[in-house]
N, C-alpha and C. Protein backbone atom coordinates (compact mmCIF):
# COMPACT_ATOMS: atom_id res chain seq x y z
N UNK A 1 90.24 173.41 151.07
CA UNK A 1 89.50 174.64 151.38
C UNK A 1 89.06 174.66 152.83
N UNK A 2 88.55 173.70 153.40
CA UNK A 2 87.92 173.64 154.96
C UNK A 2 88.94 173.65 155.56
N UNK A 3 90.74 173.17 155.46
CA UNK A 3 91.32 173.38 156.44
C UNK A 3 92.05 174.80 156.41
N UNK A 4 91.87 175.38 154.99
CA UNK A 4 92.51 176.89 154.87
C UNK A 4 91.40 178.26 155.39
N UNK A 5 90.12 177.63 155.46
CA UNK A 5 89.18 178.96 156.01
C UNK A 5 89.45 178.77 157.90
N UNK A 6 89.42 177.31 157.95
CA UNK A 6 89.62 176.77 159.67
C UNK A 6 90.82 177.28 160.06
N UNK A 7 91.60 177.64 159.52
CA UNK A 7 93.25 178.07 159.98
C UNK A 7 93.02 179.72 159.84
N UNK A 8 92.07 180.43 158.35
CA UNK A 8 92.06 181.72 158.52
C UNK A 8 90.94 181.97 160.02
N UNK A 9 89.87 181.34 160.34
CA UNK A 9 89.13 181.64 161.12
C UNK A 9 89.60 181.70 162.67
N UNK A 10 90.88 180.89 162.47
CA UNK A 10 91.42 180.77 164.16
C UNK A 10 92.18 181.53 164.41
N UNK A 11 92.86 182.76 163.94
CA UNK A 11 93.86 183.30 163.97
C UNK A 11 93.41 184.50 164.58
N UNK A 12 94.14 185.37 165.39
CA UNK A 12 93.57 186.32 166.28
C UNK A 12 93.11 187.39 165.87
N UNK A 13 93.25 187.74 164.45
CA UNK A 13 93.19 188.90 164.00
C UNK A 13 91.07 188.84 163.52
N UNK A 14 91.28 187.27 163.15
CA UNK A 14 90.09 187.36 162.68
C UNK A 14 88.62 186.39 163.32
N UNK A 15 87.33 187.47 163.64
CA UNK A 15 85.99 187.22 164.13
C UNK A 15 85.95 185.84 164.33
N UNK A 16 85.54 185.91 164.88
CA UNK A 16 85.46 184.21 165.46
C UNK A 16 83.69 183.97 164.51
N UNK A 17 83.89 182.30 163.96
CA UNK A 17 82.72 182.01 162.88
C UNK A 17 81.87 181.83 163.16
N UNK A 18 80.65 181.92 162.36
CA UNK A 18 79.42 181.34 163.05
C UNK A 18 79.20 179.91 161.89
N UNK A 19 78.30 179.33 162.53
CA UNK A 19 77.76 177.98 161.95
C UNK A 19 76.29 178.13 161.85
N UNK A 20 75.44 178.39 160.79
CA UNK A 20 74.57 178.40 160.29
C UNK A 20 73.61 176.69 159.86
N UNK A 21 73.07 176.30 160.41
CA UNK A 21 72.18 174.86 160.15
C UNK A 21 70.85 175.24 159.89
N UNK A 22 70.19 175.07 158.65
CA UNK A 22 69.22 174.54 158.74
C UNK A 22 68.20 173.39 158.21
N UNK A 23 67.48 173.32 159.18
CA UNK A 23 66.76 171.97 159.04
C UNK A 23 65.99 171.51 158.10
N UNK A 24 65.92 170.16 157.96
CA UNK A 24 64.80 169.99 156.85
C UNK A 24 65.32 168.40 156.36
N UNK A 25 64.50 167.95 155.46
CA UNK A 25 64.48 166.56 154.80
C UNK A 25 64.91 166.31 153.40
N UNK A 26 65.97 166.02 153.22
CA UNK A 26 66.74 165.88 151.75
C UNK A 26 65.56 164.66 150.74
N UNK A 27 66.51 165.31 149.30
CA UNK A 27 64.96 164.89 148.22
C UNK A 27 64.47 165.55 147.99
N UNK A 28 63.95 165.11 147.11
CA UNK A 28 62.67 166.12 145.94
C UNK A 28 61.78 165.89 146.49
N UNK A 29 61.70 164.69 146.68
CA UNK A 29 59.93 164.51 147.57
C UNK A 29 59.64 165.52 148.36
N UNK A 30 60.80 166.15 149.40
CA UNK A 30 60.38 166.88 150.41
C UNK A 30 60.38 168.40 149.98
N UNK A 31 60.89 168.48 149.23
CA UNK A 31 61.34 169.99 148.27
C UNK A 31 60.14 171.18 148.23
N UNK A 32 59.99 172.12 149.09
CA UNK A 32 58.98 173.19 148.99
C UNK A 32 58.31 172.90 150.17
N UNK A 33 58.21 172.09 151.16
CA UNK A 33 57.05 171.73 152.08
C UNK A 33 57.41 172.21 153.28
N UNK A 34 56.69 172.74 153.95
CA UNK A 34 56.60 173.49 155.30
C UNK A 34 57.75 173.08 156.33
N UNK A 35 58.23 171.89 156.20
CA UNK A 35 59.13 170.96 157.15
C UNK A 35 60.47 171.69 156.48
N UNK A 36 60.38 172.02 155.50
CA UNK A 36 61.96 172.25 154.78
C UNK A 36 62.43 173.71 154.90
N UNK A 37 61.49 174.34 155.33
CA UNK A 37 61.70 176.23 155.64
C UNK A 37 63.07 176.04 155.92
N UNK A 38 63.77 175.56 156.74
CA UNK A 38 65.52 175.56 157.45
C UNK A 38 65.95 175.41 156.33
N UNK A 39 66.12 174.10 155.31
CA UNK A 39 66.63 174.17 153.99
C UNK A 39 66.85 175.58 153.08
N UNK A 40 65.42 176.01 153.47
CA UNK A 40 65.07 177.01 152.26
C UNK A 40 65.88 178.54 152.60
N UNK A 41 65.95 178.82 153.89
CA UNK A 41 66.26 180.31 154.18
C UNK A 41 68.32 179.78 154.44
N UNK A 42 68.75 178.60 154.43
CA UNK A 42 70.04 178.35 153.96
C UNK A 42 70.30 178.39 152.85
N UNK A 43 69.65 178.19 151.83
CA UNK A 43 69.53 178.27 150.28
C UNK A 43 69.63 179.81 149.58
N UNK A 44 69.17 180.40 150.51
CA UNK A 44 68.19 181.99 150.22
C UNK A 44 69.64 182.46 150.82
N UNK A 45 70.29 182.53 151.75
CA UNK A 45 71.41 182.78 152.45
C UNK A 45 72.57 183.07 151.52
N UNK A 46 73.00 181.34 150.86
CA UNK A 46 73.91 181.26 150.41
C UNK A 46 73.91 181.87 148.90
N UNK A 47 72.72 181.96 148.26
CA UNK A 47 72.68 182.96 147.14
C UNK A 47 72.94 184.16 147.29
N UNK A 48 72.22 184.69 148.05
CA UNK A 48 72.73 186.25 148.47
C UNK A 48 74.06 186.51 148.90
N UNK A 49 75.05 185.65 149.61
CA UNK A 49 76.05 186.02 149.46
C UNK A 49 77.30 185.21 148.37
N UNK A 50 76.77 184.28 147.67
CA UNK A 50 77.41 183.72 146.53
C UNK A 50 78.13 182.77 147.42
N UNK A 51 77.87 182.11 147.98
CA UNK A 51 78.46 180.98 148.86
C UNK A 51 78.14 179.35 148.11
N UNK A 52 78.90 178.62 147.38
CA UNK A 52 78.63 177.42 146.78
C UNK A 52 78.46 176.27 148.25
N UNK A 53 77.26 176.01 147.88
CA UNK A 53 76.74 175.09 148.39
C UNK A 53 77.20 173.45 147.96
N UNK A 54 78.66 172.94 147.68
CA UNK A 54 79.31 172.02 146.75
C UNK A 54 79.63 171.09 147.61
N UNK A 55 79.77 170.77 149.02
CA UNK A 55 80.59 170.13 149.82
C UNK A 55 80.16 169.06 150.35
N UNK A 56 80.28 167.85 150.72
CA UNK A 56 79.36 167.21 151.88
C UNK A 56 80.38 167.02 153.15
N UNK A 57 79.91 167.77 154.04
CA UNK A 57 80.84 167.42 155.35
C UNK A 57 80.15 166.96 156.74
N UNK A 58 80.29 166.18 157.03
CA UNK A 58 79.26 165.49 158.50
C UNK A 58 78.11 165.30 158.10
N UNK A 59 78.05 164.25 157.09
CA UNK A 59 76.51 164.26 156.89
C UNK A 59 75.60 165.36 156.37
N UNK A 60 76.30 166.60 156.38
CA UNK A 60 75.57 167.90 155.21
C UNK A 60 76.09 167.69 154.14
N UNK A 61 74.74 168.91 153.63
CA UNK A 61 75.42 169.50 152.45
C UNK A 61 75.82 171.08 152.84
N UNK A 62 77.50 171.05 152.47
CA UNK A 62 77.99 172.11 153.74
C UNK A 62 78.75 173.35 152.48
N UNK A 63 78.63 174.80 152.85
CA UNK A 63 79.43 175.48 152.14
C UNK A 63 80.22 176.55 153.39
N UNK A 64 80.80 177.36 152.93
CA UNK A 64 81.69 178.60 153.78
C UNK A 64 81.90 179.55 152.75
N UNK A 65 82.34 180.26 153.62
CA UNK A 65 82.84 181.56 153.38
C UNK A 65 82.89 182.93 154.29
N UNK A 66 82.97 184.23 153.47
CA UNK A 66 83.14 185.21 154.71
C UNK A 66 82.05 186.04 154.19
N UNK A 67 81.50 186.94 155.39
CA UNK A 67 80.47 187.95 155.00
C UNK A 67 80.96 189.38 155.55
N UNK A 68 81.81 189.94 155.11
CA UNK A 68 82.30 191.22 155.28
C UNK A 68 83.54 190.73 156.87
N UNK A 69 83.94 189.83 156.02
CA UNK A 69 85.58 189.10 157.22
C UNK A 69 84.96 188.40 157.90
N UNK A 70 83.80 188.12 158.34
CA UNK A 70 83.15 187.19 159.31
C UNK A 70 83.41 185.44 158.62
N UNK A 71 84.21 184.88 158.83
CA UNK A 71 83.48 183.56 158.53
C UNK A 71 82.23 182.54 158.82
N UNK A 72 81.88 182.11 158.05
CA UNK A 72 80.27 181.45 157.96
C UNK A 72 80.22 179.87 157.65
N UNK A 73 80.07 179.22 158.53
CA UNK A 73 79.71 177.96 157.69
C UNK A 73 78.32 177.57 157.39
N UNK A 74 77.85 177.10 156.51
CA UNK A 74 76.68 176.88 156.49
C UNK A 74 75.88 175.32 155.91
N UNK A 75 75.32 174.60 156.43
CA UNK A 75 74.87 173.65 156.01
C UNK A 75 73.43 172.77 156.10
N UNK A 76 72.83 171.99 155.33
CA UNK A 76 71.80 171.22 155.60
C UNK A 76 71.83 169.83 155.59
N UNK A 77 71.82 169.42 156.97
CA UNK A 77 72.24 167.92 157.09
C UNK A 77 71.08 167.06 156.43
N UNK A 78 71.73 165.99 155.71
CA UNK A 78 71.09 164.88 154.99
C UNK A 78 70.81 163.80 156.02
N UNK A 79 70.60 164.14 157.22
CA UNK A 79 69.83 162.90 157.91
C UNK A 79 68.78 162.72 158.28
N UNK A 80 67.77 163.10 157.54
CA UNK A 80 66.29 163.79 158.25
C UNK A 80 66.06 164.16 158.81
N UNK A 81 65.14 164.76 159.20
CA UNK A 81 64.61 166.41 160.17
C UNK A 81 65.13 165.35 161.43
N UNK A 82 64.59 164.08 161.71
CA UNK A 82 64.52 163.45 163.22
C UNK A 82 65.72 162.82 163.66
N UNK A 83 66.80 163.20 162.95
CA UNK A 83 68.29 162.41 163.34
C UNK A 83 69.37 164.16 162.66
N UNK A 84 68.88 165.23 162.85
CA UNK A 84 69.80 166.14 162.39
C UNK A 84 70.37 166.44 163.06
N UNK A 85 70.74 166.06 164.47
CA UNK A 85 71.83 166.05 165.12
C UNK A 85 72.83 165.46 165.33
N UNK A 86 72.85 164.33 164.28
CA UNK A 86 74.02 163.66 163.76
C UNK A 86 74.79 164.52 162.96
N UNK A 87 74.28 165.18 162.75
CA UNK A 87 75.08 166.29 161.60
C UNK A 87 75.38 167.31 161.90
N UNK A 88 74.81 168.13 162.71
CA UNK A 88 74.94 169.57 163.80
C UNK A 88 75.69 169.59 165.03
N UNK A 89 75.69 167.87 165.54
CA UNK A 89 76.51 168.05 166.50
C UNK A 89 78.31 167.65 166.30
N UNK A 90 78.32 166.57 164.97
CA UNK A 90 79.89 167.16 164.68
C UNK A 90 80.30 168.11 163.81
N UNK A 91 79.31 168.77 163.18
CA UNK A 91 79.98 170.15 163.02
C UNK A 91 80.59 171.04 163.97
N UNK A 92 79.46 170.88 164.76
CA UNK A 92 80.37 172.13 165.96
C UNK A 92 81.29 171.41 166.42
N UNK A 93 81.52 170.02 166.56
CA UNK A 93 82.58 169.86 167.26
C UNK A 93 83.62 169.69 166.34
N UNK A 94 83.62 169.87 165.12
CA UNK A 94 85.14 169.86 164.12
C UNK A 94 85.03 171.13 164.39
N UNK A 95 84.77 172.28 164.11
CA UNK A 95 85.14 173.61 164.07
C UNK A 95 85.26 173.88 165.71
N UNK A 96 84.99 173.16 166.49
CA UNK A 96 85.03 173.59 167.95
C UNK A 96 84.66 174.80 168.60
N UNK A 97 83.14 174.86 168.06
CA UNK A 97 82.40 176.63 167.89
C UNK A 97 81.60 176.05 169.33
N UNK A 98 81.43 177.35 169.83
CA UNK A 98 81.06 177.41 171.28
C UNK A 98 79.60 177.39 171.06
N UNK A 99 78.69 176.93 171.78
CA UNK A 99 77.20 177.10 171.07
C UNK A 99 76.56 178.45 170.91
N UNK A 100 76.76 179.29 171.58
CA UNK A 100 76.35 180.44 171.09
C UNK A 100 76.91 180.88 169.49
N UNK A 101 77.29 180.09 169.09
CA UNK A 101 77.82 180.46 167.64
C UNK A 101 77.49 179.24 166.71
N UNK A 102 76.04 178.69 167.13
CA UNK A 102 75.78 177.85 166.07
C UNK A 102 74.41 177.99 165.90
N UNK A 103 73.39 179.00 164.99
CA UNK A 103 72.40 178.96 165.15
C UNK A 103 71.60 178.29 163.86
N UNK A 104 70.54 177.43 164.56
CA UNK A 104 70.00 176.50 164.21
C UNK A 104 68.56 177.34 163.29
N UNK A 105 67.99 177.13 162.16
CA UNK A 105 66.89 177.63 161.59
C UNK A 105 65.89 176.59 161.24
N UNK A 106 64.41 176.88 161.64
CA UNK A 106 63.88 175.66 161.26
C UNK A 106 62.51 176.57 161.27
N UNK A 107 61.39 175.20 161.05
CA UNK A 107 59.90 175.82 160.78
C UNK A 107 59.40 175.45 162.18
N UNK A 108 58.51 176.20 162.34
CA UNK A 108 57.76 177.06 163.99
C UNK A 108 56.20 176.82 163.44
N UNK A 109 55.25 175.65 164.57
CA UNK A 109 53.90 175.21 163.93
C UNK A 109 53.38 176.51 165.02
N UNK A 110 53.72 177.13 165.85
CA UNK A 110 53.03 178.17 166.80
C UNK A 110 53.47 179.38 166.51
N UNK A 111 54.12 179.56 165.55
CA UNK A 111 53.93 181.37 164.73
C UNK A 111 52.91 180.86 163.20
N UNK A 112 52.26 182.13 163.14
CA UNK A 112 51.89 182.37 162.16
C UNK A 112 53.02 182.19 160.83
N UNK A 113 52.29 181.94 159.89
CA UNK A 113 52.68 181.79 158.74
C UNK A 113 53.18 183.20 158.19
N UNK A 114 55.03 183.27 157.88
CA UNK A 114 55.51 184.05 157.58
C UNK A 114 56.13 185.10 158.60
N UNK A 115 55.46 184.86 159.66
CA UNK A 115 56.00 185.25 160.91
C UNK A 115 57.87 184.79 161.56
N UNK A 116 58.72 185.59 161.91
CA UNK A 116 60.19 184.83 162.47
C UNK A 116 60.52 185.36 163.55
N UNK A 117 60.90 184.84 163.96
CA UNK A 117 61.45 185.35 165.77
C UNK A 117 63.36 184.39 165.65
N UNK A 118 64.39 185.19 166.30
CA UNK A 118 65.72 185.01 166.97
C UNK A 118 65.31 184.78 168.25
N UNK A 119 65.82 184.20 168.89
CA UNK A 119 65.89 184.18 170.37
C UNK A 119 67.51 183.18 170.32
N UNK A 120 68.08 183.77 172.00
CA UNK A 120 69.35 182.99 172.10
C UNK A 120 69.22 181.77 172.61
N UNK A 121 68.45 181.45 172.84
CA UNK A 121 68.48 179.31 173.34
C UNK A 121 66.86 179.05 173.56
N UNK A 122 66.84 177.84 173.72
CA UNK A 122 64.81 177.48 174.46
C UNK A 122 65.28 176.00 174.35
N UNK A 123 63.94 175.57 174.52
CA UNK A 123 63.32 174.28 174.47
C UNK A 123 63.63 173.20 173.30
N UNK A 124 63.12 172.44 172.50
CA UNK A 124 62.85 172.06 170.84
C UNK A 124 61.61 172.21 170.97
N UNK A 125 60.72 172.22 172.17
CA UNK A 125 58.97 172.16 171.54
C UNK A 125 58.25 171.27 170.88
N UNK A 126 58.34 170.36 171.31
CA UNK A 126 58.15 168.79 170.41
C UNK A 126 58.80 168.97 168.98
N UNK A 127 59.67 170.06 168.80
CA UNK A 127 60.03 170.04 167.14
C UNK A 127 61.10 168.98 167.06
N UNK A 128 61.24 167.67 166.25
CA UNK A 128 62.37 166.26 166.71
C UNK A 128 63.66 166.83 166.13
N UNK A 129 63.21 167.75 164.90
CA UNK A 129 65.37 168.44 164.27
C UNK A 129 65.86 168.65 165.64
N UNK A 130 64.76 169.47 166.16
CA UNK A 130 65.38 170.53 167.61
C UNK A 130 66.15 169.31 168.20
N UNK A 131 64.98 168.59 168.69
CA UNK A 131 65.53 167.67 170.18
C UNK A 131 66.69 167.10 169.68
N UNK A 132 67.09 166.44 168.38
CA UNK A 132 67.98 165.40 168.21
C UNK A 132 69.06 166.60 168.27
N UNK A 133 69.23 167.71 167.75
CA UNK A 133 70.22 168.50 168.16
C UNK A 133 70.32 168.67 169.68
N UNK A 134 69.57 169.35 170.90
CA UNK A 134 70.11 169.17 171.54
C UNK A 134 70.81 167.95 172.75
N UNK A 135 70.02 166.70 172.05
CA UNK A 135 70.32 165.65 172.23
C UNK A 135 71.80 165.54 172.18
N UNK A 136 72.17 165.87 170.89
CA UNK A 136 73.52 165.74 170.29
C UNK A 136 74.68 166.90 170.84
N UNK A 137 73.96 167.85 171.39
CA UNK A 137 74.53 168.85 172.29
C UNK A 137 74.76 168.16 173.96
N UNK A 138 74.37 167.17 174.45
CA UNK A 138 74.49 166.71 175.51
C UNK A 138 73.39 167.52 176.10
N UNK A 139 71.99 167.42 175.93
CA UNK A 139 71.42 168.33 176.60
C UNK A 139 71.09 169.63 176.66
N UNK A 140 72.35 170.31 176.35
CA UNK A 140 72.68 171.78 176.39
C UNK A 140 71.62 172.68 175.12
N UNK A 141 71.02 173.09 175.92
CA UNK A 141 69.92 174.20 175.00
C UNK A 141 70.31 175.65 174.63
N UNK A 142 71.42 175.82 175.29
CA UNK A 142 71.78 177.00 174.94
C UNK A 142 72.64 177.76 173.77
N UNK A 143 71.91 177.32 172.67
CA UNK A 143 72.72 177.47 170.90
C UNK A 143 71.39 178.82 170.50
N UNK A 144 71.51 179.49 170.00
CA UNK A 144 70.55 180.60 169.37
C UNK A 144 70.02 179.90 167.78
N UNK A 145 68.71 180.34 167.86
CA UNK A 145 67.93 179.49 167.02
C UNK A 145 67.16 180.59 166.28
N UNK A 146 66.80 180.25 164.90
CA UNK A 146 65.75 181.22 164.54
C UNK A 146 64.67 180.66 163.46
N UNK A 147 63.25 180.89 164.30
CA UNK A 147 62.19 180.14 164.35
C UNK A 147 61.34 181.23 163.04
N UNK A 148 60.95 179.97 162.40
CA UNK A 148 60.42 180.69 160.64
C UNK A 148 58.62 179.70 161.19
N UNK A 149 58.13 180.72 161.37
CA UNK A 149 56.55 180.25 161.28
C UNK A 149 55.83 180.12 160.20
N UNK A 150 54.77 178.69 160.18
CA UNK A 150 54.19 177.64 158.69
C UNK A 150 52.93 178.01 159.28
N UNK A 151 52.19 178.42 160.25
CA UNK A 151 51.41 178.24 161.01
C UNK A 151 50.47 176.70 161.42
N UNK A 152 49.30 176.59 161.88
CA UNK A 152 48.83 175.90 162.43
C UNK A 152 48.24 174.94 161.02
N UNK A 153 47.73 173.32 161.58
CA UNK A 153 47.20 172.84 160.91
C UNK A 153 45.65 173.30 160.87
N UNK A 154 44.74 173.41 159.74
CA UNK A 154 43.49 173.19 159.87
C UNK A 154 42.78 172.29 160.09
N UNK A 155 41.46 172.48 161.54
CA UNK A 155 40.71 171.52 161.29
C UNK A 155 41.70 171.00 162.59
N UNK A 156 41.41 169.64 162.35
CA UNK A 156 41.86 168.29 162.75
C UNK A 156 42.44 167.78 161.99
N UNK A 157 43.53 168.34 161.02
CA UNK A 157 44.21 167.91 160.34
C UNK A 157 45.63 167.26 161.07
N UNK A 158 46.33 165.90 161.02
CA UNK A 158 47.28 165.54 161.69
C UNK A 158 48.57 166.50 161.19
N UNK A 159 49.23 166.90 162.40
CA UNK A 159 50.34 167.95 162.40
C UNK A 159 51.28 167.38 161.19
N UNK A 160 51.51 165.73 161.41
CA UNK A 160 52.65 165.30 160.55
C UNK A 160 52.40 165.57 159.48
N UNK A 161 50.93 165.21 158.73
CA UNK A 161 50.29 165.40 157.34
C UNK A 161 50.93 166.97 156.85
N UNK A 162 50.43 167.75 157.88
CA UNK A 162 50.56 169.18 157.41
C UNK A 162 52.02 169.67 156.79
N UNK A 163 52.82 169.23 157.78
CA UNK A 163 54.11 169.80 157.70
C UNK A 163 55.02 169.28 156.27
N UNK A 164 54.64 167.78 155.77
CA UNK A 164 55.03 167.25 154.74
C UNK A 164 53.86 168.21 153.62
N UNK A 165 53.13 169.23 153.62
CA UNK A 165 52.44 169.66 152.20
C UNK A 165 53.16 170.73 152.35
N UNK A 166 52.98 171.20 150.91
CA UNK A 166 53.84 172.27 150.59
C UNK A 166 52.83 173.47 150.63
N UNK A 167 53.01 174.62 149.94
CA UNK A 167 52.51 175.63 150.87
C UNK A 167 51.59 176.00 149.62
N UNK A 168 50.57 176.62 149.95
CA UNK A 168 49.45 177.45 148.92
C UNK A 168 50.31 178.65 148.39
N UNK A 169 49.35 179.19 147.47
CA UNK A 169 50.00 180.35 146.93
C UNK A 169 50.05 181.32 148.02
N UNK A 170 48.82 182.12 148.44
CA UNK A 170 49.49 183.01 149.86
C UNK A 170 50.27 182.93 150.45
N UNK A 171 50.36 181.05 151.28
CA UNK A 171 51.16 180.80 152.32
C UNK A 171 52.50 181.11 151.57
N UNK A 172 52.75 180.82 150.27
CA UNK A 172 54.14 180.91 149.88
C UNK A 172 54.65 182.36 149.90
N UNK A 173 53.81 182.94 149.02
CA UNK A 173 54.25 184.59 149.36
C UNK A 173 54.63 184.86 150.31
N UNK A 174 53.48 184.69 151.76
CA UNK A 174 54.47 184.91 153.30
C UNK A 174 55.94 184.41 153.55
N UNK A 175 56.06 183.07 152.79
CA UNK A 175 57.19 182.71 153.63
C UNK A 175 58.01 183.12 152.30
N UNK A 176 58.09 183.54 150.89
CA UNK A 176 59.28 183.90 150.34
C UNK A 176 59.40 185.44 151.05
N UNK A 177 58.53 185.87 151.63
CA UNK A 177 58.97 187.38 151.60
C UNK A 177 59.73 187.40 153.20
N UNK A 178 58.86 186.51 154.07
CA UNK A 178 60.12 185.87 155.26
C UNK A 178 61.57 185.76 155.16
N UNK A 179 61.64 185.06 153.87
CA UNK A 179 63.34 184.39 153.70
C UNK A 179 63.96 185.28 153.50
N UNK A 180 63.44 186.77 152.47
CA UNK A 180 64.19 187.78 152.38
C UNK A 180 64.13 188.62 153.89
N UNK A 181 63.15 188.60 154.70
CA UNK A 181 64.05 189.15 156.22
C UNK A 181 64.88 188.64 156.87
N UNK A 182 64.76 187.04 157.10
CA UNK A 182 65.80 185.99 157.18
C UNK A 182 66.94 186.41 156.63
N UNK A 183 67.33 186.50 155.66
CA UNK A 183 68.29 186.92 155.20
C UNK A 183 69.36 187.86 156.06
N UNK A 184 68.17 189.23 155.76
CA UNK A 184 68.89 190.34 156.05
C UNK A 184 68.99 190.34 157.76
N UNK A 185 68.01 189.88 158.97
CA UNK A 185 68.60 189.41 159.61
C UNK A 185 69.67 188.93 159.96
N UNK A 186 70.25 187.48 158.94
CA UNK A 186 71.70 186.98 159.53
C UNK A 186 72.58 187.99 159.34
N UNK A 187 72.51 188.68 158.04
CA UNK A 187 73.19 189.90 157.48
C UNK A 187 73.55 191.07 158.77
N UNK A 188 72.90 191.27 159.26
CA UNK A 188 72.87 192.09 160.75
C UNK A 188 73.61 191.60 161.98
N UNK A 189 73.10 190.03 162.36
CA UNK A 189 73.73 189.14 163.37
C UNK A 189 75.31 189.74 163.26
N UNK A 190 75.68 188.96 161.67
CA UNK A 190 76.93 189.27 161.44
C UNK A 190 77.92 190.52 161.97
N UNK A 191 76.96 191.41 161.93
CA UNK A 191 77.70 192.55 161.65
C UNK A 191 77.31 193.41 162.98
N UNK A 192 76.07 193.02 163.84
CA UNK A 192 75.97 194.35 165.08
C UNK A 192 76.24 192.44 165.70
N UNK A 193 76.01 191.56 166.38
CA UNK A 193 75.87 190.76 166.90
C UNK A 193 74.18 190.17 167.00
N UNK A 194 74.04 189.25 167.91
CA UNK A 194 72.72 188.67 168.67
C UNK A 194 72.34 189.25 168.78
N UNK A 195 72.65 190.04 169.91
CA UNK A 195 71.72 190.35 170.88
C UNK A 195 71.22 191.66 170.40
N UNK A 196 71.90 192.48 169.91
CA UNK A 196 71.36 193.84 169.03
C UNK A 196 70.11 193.26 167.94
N UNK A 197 70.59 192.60 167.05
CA UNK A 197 70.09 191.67 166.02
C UNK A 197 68.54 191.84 166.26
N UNK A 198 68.95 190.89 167.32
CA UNK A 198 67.44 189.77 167.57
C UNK A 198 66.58 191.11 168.70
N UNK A 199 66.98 191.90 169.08
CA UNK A 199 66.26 192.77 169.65
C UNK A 199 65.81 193.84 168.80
N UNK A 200 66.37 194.11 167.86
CA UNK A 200 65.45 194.95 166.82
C UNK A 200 65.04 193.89 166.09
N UNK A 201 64.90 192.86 165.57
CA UNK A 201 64.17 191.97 164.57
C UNK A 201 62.95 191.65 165.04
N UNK A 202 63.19 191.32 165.96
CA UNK A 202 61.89 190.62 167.19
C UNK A 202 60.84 191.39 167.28
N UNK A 203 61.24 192.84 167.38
CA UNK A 203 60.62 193.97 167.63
C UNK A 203 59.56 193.84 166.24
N UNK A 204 60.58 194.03 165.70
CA UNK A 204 59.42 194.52 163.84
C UNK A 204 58.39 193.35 163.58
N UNK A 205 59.11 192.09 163.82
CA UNK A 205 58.15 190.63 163.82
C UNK A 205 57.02 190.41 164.65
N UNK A 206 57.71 191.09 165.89
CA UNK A 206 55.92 191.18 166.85
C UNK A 206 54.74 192.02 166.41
N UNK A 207 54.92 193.14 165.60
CA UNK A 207 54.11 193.71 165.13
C UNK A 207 53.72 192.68 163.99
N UNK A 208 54.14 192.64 163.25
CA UNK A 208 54.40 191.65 161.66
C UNK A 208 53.12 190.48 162.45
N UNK A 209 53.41 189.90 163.23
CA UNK A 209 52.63 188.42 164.09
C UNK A 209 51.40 189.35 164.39
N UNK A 210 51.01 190.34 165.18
CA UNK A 210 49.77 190.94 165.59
C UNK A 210 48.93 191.26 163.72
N UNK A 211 49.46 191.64 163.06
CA UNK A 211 48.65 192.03 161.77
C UNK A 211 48.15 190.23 161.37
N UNK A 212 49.09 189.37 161.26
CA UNK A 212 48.86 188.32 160.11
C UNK A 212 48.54 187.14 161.21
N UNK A 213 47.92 186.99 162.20
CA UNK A 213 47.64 186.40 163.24
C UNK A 213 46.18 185.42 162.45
N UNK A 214 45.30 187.03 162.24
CA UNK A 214 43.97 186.73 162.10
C UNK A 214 43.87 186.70 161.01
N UNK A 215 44.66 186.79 159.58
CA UNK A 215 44.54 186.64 158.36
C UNK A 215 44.44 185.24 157.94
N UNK A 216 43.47 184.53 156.89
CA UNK A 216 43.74 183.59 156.63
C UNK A 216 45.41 183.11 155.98
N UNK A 217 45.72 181.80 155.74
CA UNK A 217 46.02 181.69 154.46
C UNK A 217 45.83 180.58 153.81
């Protein structure tokens, strides 16, 4: 199957693929907790478009397919959040996808909870999935990423503590009703591109961030 979608995806007639990663920590232990949002809106992804999640390839757990002729790969590497660029960086390099065509999804401790922003490249932000990816990129920051906000810890609570708990009932509502814009987001990428995409998404989310800023959860 991976070398018959890799042979349909190279052929001139048809869209060149994207590579979908997101981040997070394999196990039950980690299952539902703020660190695993990347897991979760790949999960949320591949249901909505009936994509079996069955494969292990580079250290993921990897599926494909097409979303209206687009091919998609999609996966969540099993090397922990702090080595997932063992897994992100030979993906792109078996499919030999240019980085603008590999966007990375993960959880954001400086958006609000339920809050998402696209943007086409940045920093990692002390986030370690990030760095070890672009580590594994040689540096190169310029892959499009899309940042799912857990918000802040309370208190003086240690960041690491936070990110390993799983979410309250509110906080969860925000972020299941996130995954369904997530969704329809990539759903869009696909089909107008990036840069259209992420310029109307961004738009609706900045408002979305000004309402739920000052809300608890």
């Amino acid at each position: 199957m991976l070398n018959r979608l890799s042979r349909h995806c190279f052929c001139t007639a048809t869209p060149r693929p994207w590579l979908f990663v997101g981040l997070g920590n394999p196990g039950d232990k980690y299952k539902g907790t703020r660190h695993n949002v990347g897991f979760e809106l790949i999960d949320a992804f591949a249901e909505s478009e009936g994509i079996s999640m069955n494969a292990v390839h580079c250290k993921a757990i990897f599926g494909q397919g097409f979303v209206d002729e687009v091919p998609v790969f999609i996966a969540k590497p099993q090397t922990y959040m702090n080595l997932s660029g063992e897994s992100t960086g030979p993906l792109a390099a078996y499919y030999k996808l240019p980085l603008n065509r590999v966007l990375v999804f993960h959880d954001d401790l400086n958006l609000p909870c339920g809050v998402l922003r696209l943007h086409h490249k940045g920093g990692h932000g002390s986030h370690n999935g990030l760095k070890s990816v672009i580590d594994h990129f040689r540096g190169n920051r310029e892959f499009p990423r899309l940042r799912i906000g857990i918000g802040k810890p309370p208190g003086q609570m240690d960041p690491k503590a936070f990110l390993l708990q799983k979410f309250n009932a509110t906080a969860q509502e925000r972020i299941d009703a996130a995954l369904e814009e997530g969704v329809g987001v990539l759903k869009l990428l696909l089909s107008k591109g990036l840069t259209e995409s992420a310029r109307c998404f961004n738009r609706e989310q900045k408002y979305k961030h000004i309402r739920l800023q000052t809300m608890p959860t």
